[in-house]
PDB file of N, CA and C in Angstrom:
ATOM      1  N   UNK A   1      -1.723   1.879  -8.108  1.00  0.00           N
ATOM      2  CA  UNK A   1      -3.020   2.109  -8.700  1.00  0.00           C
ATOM      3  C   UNK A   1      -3.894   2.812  -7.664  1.00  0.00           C
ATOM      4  N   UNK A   2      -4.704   3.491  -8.065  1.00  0.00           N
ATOM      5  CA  UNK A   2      -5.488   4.276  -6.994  1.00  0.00           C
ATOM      6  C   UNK A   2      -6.398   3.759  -6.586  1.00  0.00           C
ATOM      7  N   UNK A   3      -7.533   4.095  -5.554  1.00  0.00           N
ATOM      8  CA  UNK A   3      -8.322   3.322  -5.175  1.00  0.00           C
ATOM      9  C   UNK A   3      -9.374   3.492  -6.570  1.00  0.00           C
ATOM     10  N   UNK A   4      -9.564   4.815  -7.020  1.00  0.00           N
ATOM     11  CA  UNK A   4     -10.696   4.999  -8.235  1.00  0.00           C
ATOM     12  C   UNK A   4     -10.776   4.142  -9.155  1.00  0.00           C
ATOM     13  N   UNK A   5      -8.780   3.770  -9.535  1.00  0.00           N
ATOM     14  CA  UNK A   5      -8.765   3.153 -11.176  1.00  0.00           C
ATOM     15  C   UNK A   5      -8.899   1.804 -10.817  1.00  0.00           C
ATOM     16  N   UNK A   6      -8.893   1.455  -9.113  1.00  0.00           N
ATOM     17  CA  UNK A   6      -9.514  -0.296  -8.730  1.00  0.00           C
ATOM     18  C   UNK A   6     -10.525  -0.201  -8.972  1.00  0.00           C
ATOM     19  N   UNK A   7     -11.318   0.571  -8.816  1.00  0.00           N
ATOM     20  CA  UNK A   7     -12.792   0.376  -8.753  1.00  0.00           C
ATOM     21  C   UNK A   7     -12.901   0.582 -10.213  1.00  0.00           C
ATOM     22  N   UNK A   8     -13.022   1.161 -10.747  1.00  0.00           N
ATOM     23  CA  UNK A   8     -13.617   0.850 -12.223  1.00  0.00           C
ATOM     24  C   UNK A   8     -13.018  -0.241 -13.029  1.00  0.00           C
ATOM     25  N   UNK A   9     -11.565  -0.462 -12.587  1.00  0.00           N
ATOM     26  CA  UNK A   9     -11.339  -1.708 -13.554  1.00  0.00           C
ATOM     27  C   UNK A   9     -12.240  -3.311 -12.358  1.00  0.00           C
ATOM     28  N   UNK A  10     -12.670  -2.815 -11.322  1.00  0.00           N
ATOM     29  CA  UNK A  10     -13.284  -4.111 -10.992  1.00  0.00           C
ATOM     30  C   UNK A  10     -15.120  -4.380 -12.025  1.00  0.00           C
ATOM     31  N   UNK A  11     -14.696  -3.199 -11.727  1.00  0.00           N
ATOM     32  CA  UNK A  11     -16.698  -3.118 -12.316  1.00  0.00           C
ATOM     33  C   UNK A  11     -16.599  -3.568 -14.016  1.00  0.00           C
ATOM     34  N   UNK A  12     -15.500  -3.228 -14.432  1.00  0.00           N
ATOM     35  CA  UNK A  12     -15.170  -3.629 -16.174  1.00  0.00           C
ATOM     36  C   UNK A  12     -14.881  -5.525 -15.991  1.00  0.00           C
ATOM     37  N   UNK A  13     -14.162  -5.726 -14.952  1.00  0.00           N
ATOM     38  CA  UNK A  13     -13.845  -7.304 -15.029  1.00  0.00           C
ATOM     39  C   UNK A  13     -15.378  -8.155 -14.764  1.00  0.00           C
ATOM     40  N   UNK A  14     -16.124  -7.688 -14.098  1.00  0.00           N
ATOM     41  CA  UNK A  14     -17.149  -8.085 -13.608  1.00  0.00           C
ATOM     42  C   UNK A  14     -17.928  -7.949 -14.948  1.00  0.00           C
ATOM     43  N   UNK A  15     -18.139  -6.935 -15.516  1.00  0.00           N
ATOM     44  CA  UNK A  15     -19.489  -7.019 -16.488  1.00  0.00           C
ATOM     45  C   UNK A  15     -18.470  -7.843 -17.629  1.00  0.00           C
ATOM     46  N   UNK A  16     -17.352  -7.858 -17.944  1.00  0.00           N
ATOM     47  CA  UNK A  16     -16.585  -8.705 -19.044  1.00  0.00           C
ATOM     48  C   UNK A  16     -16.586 -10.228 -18.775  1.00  0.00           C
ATOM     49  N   UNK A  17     -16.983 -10.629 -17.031  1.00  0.00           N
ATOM     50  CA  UNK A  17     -17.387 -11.584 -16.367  1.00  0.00           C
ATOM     51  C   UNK A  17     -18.468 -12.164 -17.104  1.00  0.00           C
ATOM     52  N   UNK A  18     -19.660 -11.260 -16.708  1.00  0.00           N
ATOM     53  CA  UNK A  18     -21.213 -11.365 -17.126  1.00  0.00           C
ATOM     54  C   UNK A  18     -21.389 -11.642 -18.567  1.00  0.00           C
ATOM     55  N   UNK A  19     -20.398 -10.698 -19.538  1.00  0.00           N
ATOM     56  CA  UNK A  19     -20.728 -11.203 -20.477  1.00  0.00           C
ATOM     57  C   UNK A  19     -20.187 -12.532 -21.276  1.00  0.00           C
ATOM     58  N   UNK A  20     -19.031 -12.558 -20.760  1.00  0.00           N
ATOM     59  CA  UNK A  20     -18.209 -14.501 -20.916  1.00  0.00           C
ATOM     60  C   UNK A  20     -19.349 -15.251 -21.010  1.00  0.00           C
ATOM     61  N   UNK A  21     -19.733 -15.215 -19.478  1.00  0.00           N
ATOM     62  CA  UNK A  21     -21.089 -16.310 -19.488  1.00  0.00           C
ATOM     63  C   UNK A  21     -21.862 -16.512 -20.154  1.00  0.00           C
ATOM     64  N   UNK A  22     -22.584 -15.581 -20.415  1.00  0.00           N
ATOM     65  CA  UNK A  22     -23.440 -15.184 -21.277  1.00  0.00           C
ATOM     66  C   UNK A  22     -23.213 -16.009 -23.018  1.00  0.00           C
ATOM     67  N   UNK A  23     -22.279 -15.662 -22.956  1.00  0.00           N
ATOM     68  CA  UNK A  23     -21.716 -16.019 -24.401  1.00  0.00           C
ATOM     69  C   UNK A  23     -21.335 -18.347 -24.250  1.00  0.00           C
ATOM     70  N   UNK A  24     -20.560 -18.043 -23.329  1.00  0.00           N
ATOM     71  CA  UNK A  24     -20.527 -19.375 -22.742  1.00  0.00           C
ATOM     72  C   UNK A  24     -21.499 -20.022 -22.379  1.00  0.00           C
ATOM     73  N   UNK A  25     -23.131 -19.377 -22.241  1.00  0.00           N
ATOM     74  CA  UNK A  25     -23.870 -20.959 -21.857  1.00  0.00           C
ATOM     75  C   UNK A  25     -24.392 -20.883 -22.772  1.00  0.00           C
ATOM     76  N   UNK A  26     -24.404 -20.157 -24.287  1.00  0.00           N
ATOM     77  CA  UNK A  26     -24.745 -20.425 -25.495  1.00  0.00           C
ATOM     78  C   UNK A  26     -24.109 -21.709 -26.623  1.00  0.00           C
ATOM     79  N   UNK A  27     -22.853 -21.372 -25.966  1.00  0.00           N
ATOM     80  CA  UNK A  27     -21.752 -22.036 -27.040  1.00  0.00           C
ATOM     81  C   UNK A  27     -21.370 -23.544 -25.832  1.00  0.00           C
ATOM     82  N   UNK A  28     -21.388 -23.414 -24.683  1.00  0.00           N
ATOM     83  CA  UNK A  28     -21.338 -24.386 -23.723  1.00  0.00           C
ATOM     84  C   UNK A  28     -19.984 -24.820 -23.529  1.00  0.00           C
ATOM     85  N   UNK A  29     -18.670 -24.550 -23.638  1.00  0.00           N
ATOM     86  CA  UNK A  29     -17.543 -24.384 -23.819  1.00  0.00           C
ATOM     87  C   UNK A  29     -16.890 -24.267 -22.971  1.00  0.00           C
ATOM     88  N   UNK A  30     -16.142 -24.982 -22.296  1.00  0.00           N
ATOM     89  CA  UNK A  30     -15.394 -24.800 -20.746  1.00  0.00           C
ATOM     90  C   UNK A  30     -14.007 -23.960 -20.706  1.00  0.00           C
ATOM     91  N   UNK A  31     -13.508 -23.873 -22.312  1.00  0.00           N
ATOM     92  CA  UNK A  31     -12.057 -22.609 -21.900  1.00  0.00           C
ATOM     93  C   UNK A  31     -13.007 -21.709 -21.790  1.00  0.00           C
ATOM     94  N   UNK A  32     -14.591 -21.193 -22.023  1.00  0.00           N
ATOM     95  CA  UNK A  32     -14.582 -20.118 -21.787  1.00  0.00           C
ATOM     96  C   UNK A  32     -15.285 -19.965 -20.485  1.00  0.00           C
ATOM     97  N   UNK A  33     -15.594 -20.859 -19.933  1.00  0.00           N
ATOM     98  CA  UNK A  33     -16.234 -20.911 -18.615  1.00  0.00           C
ATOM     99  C   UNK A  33     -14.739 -20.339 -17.540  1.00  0.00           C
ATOM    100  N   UNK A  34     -13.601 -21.231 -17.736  1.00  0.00           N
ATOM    101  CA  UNK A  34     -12.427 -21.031 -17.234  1.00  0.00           C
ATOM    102  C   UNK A  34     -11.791 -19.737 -17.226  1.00  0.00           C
ATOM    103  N   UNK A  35     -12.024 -18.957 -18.217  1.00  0.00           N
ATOM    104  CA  UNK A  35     -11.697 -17.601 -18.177  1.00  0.00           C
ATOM    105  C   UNK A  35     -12.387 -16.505 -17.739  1.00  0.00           C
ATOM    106  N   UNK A  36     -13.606 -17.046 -17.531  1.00  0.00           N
ATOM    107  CA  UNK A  36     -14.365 -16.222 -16.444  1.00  0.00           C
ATOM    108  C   UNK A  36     -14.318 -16.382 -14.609  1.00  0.00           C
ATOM    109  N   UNK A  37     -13.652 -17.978 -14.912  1.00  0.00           N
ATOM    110  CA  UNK A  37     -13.434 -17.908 -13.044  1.00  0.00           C
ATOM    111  C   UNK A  37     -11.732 -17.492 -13.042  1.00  0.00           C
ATOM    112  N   UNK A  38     -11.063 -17.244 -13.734  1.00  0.00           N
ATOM    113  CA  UNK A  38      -9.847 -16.477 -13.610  1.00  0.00           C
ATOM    114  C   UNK A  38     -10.364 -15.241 -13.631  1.00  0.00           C
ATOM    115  N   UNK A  39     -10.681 -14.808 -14.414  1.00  0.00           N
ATOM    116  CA  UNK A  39     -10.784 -13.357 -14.596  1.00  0.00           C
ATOM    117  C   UNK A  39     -11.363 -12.610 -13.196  1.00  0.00           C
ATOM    118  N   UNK A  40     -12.520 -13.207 -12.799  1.00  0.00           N
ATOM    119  CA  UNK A  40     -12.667 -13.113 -11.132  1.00  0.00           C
ATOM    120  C   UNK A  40     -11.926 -13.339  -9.930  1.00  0.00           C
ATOM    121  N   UNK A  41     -10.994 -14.209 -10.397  1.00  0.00           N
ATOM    122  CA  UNK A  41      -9.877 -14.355  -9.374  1.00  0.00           C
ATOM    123  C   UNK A  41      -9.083 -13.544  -9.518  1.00  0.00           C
ATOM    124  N   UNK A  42      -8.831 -13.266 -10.849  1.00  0.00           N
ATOM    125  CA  UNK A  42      -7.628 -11.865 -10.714  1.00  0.00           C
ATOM    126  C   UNK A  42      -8.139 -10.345 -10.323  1.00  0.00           C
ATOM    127  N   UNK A  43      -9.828 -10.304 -10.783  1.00  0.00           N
ATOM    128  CA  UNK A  43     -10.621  -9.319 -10.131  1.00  0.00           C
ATOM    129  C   UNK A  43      -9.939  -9.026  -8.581  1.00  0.00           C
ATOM    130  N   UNK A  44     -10.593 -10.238  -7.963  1.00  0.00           N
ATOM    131  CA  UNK A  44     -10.362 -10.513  -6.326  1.00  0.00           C
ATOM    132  C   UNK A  44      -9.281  -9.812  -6.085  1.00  0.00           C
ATOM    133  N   UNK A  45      -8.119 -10.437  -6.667  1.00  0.00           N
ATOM    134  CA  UNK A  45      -6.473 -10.253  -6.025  1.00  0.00           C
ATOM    135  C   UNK A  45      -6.017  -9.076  -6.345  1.00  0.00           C
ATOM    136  N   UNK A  46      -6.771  -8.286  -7.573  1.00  0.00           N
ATOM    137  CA  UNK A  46      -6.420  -6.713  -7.609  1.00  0.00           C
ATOM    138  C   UNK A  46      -6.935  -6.006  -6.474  1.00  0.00           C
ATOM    139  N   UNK A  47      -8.352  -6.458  -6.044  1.00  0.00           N
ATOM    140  CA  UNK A  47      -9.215  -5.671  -4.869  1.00  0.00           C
ATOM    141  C   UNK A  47      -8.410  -5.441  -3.715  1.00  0.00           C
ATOM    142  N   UNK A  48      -8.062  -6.929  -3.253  1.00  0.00           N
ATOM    143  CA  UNK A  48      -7.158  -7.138  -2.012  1.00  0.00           C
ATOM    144  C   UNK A  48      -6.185  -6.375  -2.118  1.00  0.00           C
ATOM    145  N   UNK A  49      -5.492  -5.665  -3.058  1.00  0.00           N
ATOM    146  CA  UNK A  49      -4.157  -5.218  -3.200  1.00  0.00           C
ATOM    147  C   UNK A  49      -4.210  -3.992  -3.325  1.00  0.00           C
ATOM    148  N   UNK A  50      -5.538  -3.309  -3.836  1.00  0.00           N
ATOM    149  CA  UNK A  50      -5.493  -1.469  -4.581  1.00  0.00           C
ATOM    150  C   UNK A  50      -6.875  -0.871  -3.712  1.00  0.00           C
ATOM    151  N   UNK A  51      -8.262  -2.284  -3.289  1.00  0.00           N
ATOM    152  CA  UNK A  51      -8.891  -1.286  -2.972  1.00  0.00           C
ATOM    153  C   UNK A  51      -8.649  -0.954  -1.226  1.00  0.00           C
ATOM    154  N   UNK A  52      -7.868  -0.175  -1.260  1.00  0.00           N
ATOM    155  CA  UNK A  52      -7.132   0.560   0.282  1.00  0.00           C
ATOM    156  C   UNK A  52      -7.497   1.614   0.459  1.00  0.00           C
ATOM    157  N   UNK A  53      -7.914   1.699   1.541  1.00  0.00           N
ATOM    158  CA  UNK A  53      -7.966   3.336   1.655  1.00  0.00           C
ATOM    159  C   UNK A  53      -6.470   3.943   1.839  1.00  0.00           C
ATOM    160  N   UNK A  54      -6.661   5.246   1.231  1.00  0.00           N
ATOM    161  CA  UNK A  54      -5.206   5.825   0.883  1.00  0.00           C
ATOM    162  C   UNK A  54      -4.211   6.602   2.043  1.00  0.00           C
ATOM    163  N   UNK A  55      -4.978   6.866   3.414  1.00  0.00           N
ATOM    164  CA  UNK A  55      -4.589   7.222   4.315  1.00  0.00           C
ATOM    165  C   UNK A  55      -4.268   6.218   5.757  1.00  0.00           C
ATOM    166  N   UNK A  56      -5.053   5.333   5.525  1.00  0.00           N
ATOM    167  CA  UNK A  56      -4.395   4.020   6.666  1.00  0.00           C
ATOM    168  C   UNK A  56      -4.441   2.773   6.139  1.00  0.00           C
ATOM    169  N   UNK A  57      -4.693   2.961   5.006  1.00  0.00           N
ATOM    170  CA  UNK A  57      -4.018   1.731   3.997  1.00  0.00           C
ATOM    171  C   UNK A  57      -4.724   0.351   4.266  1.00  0.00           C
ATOM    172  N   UNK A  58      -6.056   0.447   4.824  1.00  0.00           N
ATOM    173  CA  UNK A  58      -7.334  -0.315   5.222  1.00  0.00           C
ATOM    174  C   UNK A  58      -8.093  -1.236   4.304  1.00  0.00           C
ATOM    175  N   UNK A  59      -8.293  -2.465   3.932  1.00  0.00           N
ATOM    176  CA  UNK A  59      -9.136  -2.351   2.852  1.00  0.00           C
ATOM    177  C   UNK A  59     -10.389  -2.071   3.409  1.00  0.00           C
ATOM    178  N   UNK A  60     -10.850  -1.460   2.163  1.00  0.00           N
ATOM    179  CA  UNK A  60     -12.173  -0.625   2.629  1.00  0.00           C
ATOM    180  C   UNK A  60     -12.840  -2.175   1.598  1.00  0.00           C
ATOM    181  N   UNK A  61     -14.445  -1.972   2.357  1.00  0.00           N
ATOM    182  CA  UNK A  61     -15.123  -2.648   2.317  1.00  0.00           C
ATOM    183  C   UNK A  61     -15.874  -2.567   0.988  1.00  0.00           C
ATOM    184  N   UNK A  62     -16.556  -3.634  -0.552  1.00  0.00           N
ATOM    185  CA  UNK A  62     -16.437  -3.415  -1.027  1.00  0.00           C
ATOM    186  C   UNK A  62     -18.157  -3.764  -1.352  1.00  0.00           C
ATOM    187  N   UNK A  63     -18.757  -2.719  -2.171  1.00  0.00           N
ATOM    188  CA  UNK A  63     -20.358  -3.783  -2.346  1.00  0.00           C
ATOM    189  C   UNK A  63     -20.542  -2.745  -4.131  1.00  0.00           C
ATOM    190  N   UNK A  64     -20.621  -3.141  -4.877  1.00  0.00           N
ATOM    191  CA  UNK A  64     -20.594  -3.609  -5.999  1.00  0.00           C
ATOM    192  C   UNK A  64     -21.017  -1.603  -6.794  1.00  0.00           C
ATOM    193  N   UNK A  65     -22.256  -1.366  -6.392  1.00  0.00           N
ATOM    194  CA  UNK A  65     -23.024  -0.279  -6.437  1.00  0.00           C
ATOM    195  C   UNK A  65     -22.658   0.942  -5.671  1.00  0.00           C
ATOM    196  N   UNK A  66     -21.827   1.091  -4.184  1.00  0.00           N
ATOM    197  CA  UNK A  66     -21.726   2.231  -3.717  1.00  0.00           C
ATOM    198  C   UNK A  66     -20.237   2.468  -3.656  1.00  0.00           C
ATOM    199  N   UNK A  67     -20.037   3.656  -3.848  1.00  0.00           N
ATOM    200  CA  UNK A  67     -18.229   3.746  -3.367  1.00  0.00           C
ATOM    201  C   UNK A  67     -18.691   4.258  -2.231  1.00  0.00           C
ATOM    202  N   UNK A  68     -17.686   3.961  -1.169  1.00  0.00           N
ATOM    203  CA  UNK A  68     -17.612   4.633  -0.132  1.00  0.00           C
ATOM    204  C   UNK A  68     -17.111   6.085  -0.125  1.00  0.00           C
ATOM    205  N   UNK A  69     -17.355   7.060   0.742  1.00  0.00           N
ATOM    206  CA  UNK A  69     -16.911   8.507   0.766  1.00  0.00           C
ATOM    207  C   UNK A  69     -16.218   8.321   1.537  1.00  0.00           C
ATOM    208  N   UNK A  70     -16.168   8.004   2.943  1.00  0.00           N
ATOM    209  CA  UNK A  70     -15.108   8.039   3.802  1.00  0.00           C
ATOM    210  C   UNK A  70     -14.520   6.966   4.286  1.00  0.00           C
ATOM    211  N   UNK A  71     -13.584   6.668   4.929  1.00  0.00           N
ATOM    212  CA  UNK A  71     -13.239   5.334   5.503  1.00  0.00           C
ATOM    213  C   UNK A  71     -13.867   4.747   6.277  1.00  0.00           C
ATOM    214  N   UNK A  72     -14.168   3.981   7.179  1.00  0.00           N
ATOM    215  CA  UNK A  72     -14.582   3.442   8.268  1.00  0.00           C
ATOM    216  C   UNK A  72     -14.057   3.074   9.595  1.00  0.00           C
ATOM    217  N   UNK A  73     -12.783   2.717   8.545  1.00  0.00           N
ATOM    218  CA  UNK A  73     -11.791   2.860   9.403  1.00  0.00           C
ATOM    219  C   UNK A  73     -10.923   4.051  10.561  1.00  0.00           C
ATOM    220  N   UNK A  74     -10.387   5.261   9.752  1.00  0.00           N
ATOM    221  CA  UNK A  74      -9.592   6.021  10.341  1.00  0.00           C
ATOM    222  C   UNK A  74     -10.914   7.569  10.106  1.00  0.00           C
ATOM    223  N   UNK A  75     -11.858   7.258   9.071  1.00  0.00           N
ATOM    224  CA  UNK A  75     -13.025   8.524   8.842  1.00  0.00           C
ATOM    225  C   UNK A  75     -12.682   9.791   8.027  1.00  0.00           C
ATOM    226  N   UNK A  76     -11.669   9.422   7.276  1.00  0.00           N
ATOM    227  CA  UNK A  76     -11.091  10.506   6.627  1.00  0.00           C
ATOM    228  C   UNK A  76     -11.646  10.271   4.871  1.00  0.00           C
ATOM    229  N   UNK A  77     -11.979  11.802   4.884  1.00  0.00           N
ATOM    230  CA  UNK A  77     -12.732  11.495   3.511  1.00  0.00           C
ATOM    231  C   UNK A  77     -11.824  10.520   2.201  1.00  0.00           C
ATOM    232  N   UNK A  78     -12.050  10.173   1.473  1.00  0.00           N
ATOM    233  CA  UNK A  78     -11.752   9.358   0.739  1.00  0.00           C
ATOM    234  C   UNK A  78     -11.071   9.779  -0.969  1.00  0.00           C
ATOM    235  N   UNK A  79     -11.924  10.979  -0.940  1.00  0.00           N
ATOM    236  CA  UNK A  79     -11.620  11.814  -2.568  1.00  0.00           C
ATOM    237  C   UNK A  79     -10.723  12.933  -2.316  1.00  0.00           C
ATOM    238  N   UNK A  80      -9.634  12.877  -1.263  1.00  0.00           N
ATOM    239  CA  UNK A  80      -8.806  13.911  -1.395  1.00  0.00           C
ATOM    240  C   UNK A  80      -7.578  12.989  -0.824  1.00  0.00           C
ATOM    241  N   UNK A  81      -6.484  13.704  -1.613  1.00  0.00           N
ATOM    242  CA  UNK A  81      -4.835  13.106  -0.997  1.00  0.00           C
ATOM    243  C   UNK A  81      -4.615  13.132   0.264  1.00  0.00           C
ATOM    244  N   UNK A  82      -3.617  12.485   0.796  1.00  0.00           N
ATOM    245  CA  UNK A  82      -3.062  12.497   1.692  1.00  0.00           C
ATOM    246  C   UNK A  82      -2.446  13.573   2.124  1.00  0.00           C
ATOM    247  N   UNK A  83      -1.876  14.670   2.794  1.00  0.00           N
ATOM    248  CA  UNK A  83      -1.213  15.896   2.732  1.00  0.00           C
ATOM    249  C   UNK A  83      -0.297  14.833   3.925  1.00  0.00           C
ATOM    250  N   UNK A  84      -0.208  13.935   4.547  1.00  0.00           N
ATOM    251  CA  UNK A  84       0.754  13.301   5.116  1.00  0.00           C
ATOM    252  C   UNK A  84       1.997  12.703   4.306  1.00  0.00           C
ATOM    253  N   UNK A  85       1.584  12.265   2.849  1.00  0.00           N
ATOM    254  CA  UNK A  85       2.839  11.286   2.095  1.00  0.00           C
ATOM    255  C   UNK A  85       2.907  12.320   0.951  1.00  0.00           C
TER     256      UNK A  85
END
């Protein structure tokens, strides 16, 4: 998975998060409380696994609102391939 299609499927788990709840402290219902702290946990464990940077394979650091452009790590821009692999 690429780092792009992590990031948007995190931002989709998150607002599908927001809206569980939402729906759940209406109805007050604990399978659906439960499927919102999975659904964040599996959020998590996709992050740890895809959001990498694609050239030193880093996880890049993650804050909700900005993508990063370059690494921090190795400084290599972020929106172009590897011409190494």
């Amino acid at each position: 998975m690429s780092l792009w299609t992590s990031r948007k499927l995190s931002n989709i788990c998150v607002i599908v998060a927001v809206l569980l709840c939402l729906l759940g402290a209406g109805t007050k219902t604990a399978p659906l409380f439960a499927a919102v702290i999975v659904l964040l946990l599996l959020d998590l464990l996709q992050l740890a696994i895809f959001y990498r940077c694609p050239h030193c394979g880093r996880l890049l650091p993650f804050r909700q609102w900005a993508t990063p452009v370059y690494c921090p790590y190795c400084g290599r821009e972020l929106n172009t391939p590897d011409p190494d692999r």
